[in-house]
N, C-alpha and C. Protein backbone atom coordinates (compact mmCIF):
# COMPACT_ATOMS: atom_id res chain seq x y z
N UNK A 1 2.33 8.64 29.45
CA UNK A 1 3.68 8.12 29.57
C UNK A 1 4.15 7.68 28.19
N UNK A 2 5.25 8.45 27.48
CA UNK A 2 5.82 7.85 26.52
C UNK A 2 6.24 6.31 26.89
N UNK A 3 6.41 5.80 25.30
CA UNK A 3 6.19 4.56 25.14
C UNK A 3 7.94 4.36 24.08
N UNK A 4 8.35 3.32 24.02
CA UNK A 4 9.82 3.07 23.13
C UNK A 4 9.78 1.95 22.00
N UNK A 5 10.08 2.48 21.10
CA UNK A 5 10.54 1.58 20.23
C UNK A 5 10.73 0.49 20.47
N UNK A 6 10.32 -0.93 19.94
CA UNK A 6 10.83 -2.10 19.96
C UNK A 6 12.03 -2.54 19.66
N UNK A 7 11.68 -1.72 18.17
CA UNK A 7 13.30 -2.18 17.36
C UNK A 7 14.89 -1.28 17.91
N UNK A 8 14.46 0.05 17.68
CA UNK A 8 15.38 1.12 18.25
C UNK A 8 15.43 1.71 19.57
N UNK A 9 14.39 1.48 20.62
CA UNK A 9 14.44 1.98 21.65
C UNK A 9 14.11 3.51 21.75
N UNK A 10 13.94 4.63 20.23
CA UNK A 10 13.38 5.66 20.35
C UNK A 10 11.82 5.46 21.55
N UNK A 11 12.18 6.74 22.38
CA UNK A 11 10.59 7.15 22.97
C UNK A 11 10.08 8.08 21.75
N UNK A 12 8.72 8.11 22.16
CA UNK A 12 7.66 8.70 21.58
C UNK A 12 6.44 8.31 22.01
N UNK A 13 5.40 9.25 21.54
CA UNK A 13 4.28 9.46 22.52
C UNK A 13 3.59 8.37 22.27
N UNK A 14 2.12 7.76 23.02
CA UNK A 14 1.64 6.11 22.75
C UNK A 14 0.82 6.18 21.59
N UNK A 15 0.39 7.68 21.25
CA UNK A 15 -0.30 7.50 20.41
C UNK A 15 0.09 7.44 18.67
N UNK A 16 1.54 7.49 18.84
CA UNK A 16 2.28 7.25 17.21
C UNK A 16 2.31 6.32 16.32
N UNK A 17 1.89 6.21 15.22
CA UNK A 17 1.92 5.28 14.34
C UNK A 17 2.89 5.02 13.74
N UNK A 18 3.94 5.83 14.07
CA UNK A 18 5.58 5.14 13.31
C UNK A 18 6.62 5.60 14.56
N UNK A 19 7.61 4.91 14.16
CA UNK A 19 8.30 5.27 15.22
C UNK A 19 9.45 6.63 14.37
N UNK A 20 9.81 7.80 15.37
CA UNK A 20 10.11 8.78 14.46
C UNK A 20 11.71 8.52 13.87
N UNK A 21 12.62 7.06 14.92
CA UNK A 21 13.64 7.05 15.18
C UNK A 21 14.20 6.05 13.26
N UNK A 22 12.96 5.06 13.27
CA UNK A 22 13.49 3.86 12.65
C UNK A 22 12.40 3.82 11.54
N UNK A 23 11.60 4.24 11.63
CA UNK A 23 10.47 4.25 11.01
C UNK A 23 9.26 3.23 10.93
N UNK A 24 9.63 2.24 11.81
CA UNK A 24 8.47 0.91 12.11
C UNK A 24 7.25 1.39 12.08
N UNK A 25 6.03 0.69 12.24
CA UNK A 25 5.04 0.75 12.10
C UNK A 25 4.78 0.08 13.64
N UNK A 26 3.99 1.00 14.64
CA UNK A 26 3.50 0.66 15.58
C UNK A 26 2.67 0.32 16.09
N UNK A 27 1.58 0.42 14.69
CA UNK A 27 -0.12 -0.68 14.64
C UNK A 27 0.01 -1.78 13.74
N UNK A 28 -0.65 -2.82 14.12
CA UNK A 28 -0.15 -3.79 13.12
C UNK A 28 -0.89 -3.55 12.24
N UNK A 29 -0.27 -4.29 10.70
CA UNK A 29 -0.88 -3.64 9.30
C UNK A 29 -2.49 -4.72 9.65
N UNK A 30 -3.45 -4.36 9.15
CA UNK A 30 -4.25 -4.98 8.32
C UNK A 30 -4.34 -5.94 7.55
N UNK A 31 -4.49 -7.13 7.79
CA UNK A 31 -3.93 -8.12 6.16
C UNK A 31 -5.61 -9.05 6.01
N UNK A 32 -5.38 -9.46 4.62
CA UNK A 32 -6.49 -9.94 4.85
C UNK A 32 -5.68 -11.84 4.64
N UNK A 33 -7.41 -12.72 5.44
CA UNK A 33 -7.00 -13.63 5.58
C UNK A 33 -8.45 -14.52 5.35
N UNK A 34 -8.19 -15.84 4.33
CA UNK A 34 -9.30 -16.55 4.13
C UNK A 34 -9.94 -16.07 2.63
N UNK A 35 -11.43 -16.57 2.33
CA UNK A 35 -11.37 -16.07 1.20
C UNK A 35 -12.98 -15.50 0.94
N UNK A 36 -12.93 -15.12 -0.27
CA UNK A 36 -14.25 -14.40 -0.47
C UNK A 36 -15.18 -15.09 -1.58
N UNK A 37 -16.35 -15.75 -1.77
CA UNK A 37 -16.58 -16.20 -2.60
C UNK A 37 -15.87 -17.89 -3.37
N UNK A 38 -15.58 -17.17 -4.36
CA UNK A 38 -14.43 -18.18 -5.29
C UNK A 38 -13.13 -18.30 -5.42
N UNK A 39 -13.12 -16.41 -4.78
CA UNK A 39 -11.33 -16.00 -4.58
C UNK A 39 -10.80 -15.99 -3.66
N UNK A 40 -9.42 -16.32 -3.22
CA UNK A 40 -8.65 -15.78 -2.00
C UNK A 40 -8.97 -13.96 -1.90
N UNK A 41 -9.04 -13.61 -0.72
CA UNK A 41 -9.49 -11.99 -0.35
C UNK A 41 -8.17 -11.53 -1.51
N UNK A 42 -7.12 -11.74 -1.34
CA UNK A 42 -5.75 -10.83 -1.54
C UNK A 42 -5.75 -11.24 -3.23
N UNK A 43 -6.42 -12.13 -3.76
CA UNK A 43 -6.61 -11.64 -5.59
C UNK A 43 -7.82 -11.25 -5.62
N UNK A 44 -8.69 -11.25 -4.65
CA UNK A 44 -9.68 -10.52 -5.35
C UNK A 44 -9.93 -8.77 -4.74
N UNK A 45 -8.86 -8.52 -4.31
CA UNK A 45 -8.71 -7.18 -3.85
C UNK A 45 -7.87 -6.87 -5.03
N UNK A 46 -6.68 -7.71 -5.35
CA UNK A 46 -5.61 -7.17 -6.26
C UNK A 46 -6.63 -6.75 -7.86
N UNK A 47 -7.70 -7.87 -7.76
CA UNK A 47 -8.28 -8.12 -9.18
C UNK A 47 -9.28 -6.44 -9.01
N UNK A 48 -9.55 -5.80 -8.01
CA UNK A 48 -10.29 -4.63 -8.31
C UNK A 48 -9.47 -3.78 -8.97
N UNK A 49 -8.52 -3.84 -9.26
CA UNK A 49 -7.21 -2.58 -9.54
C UNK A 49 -7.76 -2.44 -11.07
N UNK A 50 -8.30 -3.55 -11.73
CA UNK A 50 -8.50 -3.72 -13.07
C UNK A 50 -9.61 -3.08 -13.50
N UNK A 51 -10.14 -2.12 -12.87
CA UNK A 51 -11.29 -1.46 -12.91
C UNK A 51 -13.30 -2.27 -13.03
N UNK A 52 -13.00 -3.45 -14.14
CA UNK A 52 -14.24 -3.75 -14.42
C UNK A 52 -14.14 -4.82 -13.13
N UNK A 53 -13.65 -5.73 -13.02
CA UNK A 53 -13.87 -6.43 -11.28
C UNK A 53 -14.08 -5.67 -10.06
N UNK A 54 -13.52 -4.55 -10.52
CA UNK A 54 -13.78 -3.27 -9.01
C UNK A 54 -15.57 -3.45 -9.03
N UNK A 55 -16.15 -2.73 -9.84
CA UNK A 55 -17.65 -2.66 -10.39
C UNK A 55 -18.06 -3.79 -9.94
N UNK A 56 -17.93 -5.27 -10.63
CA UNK A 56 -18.31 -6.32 -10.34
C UNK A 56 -18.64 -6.63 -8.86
N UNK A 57 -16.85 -6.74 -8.15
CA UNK A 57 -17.31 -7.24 -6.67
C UNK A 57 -18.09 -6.05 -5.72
N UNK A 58 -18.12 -4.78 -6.20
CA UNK A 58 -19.60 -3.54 -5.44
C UNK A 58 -20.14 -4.02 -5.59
N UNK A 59 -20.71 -4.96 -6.86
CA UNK A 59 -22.19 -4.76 -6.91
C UNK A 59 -22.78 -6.52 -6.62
N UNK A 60 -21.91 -7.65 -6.65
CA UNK A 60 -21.93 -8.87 -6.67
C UNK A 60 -21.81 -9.49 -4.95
N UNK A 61 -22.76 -10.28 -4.66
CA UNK A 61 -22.84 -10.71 -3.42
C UNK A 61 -21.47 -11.72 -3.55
N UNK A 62 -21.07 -12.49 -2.19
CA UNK A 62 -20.49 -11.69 -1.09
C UNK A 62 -19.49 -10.75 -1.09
N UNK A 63 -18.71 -10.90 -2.29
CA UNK A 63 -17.58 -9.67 -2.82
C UNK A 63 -17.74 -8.28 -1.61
N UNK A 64 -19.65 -7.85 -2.38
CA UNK A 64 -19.90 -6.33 -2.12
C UNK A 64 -19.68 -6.49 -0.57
N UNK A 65 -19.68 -7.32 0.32
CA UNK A 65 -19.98 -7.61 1.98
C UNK A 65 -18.63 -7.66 2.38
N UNK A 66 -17.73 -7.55 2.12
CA UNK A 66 -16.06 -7.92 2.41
C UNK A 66 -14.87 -6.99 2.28
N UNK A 67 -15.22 -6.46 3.54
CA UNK A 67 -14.74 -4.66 3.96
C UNK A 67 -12.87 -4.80 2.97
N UNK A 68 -12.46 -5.72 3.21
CA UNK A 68 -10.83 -5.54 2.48
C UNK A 68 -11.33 -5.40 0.49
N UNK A 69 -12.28 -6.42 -0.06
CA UNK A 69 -12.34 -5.73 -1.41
C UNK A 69 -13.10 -4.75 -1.76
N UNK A 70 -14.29 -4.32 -0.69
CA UNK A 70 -14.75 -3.20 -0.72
C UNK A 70 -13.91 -1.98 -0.82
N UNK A 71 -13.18 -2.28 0.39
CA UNK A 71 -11.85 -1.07 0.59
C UNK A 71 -10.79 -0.58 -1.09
N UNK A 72 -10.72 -2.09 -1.94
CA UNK A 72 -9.65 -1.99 -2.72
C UNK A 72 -10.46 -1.65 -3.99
N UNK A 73 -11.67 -1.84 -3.83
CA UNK A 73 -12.53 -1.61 -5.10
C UNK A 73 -13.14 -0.25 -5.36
N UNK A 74 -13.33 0.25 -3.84
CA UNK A 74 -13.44 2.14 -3.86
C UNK A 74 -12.20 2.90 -4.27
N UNK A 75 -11.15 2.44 -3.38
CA UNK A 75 -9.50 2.99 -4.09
C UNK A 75 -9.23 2.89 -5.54
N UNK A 76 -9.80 1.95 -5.99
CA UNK A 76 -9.35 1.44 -7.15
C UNK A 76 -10.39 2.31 -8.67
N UNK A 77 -11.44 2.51 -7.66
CA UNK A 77 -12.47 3.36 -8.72
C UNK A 77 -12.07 5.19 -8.23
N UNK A 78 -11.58 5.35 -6.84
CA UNK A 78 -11.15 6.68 -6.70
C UNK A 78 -9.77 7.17 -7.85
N UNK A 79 -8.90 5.96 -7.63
CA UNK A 79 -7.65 6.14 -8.56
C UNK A 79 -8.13 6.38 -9.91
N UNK A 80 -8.88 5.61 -10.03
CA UNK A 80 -9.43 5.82 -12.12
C UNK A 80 -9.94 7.44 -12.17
N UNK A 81 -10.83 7.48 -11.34
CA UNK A 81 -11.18 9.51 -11.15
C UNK A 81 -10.13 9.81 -11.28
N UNK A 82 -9.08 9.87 -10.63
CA UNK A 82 -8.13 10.95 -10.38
C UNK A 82 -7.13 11.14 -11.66
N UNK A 83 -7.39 9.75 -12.08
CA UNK A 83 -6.62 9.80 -14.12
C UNK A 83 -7.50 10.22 -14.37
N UNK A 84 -8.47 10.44 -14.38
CA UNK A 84 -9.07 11.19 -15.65
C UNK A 84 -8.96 12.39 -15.03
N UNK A 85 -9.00 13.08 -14.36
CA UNK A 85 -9.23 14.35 -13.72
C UNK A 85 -7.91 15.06 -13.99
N UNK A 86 -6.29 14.21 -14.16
CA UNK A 86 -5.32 14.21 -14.61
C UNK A 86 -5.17 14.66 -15.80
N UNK A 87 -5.98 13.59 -16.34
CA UNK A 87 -5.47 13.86 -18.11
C UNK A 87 -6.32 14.91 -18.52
N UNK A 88 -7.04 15.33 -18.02
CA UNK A 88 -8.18 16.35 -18.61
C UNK A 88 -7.20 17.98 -18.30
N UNK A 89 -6.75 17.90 -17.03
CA UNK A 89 -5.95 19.41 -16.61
C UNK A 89 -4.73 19.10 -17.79
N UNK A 90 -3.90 17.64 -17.90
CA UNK A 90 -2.65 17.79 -19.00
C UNK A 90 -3.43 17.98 -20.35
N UNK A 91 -4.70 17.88 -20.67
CA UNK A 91 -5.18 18.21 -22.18
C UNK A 91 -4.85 19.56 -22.06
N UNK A 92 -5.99 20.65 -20.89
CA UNK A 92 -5.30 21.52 -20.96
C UNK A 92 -4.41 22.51 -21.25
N UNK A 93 -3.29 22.02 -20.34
CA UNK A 93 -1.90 22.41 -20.39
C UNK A 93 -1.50 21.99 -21.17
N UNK A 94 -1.60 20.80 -22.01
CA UNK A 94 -0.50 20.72 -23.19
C UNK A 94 -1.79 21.66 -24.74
N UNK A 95 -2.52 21.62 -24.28
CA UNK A 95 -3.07 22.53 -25.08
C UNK A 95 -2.34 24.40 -25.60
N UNK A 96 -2.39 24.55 -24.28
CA UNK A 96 -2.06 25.71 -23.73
C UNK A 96 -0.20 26.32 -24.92
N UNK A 97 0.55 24.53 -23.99
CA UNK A 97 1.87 24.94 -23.77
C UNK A 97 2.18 24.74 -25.75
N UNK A 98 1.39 24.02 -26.26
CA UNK A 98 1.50 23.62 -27.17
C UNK A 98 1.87 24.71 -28.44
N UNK A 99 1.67 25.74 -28.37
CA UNK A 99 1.84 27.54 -28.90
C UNK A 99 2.74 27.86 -28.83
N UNK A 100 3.94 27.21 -27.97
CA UNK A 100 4.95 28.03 -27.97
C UNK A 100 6.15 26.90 -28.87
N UNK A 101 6.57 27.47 -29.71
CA UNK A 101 7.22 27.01 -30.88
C UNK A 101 7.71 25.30 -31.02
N UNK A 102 8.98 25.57 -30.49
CA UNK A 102 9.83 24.27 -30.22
C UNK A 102 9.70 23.73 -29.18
N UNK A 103 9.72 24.44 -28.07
CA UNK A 103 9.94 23.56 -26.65
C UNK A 103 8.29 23.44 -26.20
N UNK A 104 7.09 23.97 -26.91
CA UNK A 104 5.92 23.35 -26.08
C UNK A 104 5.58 21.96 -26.26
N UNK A 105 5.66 21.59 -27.25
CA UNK A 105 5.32 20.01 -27.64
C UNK A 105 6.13 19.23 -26.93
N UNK A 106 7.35 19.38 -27.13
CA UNK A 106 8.84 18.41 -25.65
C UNK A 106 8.33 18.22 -24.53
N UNK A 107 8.13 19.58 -23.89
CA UNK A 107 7.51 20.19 -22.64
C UNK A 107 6.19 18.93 -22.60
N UNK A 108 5.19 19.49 -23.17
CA UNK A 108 3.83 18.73 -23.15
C UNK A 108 4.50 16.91 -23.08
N UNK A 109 5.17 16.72 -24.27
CA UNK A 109 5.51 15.04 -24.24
C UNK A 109 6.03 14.62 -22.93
N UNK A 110 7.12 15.16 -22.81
CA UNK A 110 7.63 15.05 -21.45
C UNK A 110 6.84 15.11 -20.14
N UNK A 111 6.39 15.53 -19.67
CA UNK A 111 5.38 15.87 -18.34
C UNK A 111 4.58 14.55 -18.66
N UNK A 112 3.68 14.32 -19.35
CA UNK A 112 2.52 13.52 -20.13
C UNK A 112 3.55 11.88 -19.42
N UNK A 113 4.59 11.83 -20.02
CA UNK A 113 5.23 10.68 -19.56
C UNK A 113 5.83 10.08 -18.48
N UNK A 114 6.18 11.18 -17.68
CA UNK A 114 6.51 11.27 -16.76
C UNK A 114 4.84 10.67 -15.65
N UNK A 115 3.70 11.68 -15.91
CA UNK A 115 2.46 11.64 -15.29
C UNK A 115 2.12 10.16 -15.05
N UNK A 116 2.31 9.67 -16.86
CA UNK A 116 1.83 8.21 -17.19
C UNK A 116 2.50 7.11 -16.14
N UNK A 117 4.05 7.36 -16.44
CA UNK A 117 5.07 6.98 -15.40
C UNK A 117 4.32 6.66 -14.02
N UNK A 118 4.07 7.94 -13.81
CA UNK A 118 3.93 7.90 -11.94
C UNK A 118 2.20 6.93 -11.76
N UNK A 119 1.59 7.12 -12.74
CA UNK A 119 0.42 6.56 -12.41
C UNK A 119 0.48 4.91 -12.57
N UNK A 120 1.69 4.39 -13.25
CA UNK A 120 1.57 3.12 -13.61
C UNK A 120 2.24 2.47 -12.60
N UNK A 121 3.46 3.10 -11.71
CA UNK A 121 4.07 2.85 -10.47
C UNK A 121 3.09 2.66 -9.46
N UNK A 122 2.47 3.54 -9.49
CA UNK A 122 1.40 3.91 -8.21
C UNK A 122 0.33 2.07 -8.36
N UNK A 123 0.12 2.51 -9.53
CA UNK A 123 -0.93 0.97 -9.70
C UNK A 123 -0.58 -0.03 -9.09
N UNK A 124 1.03 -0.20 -10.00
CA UNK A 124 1.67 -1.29 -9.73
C UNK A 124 2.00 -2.03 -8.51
N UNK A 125 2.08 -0.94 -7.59
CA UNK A 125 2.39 -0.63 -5.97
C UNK A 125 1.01 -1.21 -4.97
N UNK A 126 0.17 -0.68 -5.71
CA UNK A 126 -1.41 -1.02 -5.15
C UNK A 126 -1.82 -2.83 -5.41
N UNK A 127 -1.84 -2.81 -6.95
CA UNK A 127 -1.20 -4.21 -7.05
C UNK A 127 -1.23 -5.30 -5.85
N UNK A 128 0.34 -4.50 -5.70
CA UNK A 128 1.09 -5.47 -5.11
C UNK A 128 1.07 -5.22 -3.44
N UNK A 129 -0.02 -4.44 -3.12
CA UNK A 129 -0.32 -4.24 -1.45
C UNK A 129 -1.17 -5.56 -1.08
N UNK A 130 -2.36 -5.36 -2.42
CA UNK A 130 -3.58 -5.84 -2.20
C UNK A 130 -3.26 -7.47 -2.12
N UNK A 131 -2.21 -7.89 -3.22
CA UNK A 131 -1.64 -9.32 -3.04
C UNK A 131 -1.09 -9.66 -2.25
N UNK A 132 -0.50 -9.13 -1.38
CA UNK A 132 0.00 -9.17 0.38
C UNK A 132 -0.59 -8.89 1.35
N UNK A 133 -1.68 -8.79 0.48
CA UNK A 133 -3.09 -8.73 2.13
C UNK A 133 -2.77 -7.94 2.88
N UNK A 134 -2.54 -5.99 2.43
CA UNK A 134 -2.25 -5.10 3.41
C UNK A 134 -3.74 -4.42 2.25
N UNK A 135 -3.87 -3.52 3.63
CA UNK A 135 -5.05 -2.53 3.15
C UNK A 135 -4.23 -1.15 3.07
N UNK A 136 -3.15 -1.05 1.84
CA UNK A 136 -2.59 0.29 1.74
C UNK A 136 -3.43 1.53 0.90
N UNK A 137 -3.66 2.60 2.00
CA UNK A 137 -3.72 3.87 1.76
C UNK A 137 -3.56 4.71 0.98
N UNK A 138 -4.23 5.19 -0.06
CA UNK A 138 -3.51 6.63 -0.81
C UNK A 138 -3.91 7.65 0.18
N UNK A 139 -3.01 8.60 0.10
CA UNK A 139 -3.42 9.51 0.77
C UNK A 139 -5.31 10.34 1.21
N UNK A 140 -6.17 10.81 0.02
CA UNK A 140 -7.09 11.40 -0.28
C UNK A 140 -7.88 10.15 -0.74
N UNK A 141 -7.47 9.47 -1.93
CA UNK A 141 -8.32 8.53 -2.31
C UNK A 141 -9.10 7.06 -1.13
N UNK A 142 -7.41 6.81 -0.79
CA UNK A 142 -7.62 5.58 0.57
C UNK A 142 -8.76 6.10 1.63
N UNK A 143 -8.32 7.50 2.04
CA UNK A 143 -9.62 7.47 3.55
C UNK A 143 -10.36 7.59 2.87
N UNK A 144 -11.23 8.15 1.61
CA UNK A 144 -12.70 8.01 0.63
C UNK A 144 -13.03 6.77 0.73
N UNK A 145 -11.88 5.49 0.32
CA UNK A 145 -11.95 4.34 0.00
C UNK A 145 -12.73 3.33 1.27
N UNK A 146 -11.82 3.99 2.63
CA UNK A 146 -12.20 3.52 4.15
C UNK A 146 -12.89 3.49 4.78
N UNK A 147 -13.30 4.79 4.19
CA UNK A 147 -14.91 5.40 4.53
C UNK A 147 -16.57 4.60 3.98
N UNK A 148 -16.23 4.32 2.76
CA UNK A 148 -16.94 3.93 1.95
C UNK A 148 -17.44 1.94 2.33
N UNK A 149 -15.69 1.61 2.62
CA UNK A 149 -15.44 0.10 2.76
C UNK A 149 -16.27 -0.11 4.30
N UNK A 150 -16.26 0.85 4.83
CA UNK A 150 -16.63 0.65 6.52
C UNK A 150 -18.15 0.89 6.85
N UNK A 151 -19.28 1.60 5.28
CA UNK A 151 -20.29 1.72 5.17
C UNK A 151 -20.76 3.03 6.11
N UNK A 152 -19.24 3.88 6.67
CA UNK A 152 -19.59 5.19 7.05
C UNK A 152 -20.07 6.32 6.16
């Protein structure tokens, strides 16, 4: 039996996680609550984003035991892979594009900034999940991250 929207009254099936009408969220988020150690959960999830605290709370008791910075400290070491895995294909390509007279170097600068751009948003965004005590998702990296945080 379809099920309706709270906010909009769209039906849709029970098993949907957004509503297709309004876009709500029909599981409640995840937040974290209380604290870990020395830190509140939600800075010391935010503090894995910084890469060397990611390392730290894996490997540091109770940190490593505390599925929300576990969660933000695998994301946070998946995201660093995926820059480098980034900048290595734009060495590449700006290698590549770099041969062609005037417009390869623009080309190369441009993209490169744009890349930098999107990766510093993305951070910034993660950031600011982890300080609101939501356990947000990257697409590929997050379920690695979920997987990992849940000791599956």
């Amino acid at each position: 039996m379809p099920i309706s929207c709270p906010q909009c009254a769209a039906a849709m099936p029970n098993a949907a996680a957004y509503c297709p009408g309004c876009g709500r969220a029909m599981r409640p988020v995840e937040r974290a609550r209380g604290t870990v150690g020395a830190l509140p959960e939600t800075l010391a999830g935010a503090l894995a984003y910084f890469l060397l605290p990611a390392i730290v709370f894996l490997l540091v008791k109770p940190y490593n035991q505390n599925r929300f910075v576990r969660f933000h400290s695998f994301q946070s070491l998946g995201v660093c892979l995926v820059v480098l895995v980034v900048g290595a294909l734009l060495r590449v390509v700006g290698f590549v594009l770099f041969f062609i007279p005037a417009l390869g170097p623009l080309l190369v600068g441009l993209v490169s900034m744009v890349v930098i751009l999107a990766f510093i948003v993305v951070w910034a965004v993660l950031v600011v999940k982890a300080l609101q005590g939501e356990m947000f998702k990257l697409p590929v990296v997050g379920e690695f991250a979920e997987r990992k945080a849940t000791g599956d």
